[in-house]
Protein backbone atom coordinates (compact mmCIF):
# COMPACT_ATOMS: atom_id res chain seq x y z
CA UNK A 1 -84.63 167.12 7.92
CA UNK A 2 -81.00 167.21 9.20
CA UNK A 3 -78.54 165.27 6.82
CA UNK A 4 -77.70 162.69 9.36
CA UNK A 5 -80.11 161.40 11.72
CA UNK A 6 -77.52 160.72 14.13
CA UNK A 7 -73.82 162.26 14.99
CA UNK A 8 -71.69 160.09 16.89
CA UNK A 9 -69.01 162.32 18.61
CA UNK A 10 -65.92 160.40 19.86
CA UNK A 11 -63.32 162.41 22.26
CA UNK A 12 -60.02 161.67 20.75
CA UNK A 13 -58.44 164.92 23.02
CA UNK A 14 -54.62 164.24 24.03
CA UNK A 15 -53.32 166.64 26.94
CA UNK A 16 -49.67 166.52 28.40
CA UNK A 17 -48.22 166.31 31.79
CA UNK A 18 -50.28 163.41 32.77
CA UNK A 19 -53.50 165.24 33.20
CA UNK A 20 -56.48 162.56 32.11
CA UNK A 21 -57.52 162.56 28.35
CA UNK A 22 -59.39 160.54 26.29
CA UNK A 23 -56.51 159.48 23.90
CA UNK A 24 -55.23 157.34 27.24
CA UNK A 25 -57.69 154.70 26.90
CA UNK A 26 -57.63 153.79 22.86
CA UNK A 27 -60.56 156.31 21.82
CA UNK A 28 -59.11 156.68 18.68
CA UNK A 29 -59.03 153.20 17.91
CA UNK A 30 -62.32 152.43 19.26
CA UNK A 31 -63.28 155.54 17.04
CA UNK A 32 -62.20 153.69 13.63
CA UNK A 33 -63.43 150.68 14.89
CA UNK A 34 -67.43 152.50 15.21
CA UNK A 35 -67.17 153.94 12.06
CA UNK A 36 -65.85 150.76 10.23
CA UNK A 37 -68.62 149.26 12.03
CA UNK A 38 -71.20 151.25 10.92
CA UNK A 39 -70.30 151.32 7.53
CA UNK A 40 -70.31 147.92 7.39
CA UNK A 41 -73.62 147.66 9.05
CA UNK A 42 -75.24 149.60 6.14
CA UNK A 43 -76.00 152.78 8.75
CA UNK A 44 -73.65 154.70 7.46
CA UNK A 45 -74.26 158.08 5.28
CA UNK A 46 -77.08 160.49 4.15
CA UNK A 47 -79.86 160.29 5.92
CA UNK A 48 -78.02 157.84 8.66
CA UNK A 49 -75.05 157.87 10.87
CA UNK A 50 -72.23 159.76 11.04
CA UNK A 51 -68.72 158.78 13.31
CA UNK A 52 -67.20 161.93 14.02
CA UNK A 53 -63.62 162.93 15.68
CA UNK A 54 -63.94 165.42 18.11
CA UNK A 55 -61.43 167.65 20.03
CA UNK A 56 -61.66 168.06 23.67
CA UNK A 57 -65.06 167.57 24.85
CA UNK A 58 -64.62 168.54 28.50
CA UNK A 59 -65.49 165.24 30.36
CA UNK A 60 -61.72 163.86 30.35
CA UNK A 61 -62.07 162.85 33.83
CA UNK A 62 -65.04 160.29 32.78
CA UNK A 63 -63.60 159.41 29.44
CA UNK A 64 -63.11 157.87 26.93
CA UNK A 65 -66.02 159.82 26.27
CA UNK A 66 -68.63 159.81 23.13
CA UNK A 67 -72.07 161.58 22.59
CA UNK A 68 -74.87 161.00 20.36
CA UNK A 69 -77.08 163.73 18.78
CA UNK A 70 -79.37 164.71 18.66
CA UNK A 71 -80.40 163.10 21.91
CA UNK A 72 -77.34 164.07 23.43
CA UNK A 73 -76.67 161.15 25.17
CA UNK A 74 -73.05 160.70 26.92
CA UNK A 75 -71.22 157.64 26.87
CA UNK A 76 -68.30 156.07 28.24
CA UNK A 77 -66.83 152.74 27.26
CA UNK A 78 -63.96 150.32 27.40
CA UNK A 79 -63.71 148.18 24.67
CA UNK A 80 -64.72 146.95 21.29
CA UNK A 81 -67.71 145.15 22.89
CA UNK A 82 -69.04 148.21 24.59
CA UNK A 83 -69.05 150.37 20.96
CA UNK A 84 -71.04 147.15 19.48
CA UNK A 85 -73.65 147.43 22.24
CA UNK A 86 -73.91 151.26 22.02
CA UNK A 87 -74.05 150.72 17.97
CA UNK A 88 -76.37 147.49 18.40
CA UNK A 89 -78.66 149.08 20.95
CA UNK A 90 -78.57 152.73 20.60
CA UNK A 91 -77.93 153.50 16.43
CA UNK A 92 -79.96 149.84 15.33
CA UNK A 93 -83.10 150.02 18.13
CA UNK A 94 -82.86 153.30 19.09
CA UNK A 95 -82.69 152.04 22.47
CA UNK A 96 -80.02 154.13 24.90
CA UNK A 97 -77.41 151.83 26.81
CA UNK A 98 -77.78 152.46 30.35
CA UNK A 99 -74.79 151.13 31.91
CA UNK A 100 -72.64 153.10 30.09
CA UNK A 101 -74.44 156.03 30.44
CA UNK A 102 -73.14 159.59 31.68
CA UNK A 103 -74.61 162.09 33.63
């Protein structure tokens, strides 16, 4: 058994001279706020969920930009209510969020 059952991976990747990144559109904040949430939420730690920073994760262009493993589902999202539906639906239910889905 894997010591988390799920890794949250949140692009927090900053580039210069104006090419897109993911730290343009608040990822790191949106990043504390999913881990605050999830620890609050009881789903955090052995056994659970884990809210990870990640370097670039070379989808810039779609981002912000988080995956889930292991199911290795891609997400994009804009605000605070998009991380509680991916956390409500997806981490709680175990039920993917399609409209924020990426291919």
């Amino acid at each position: 058994m894997s010591h988390f059952e799920r890794h949250v991976f949140f692009c927090l990747n900053r580039r210069e001279g104006g090419r897109a990144c993911c730290a343009d559109h608040d990822a790191e904040a949106l990043q504390g706020y999913a881990k605050q949430r999830v620890k609050a939420l009881g789903l955090s730690g052995e056994g659970k969920v884990r809210i990870n920073k990640a370097g670039c994760l070379d989808r810039c262009e779609l981002g912000p930009v988080a995956v889930v493993y292991p199911e290795a589902i891609w997400y994009t999202f804009i605000d605070r209510q998009d991380i509680d539906e991916i956390i409500d639906s997806h981490l709680v239910k175990g039920v993917p969020v399609e409209r924020l889905r990426l291919e």
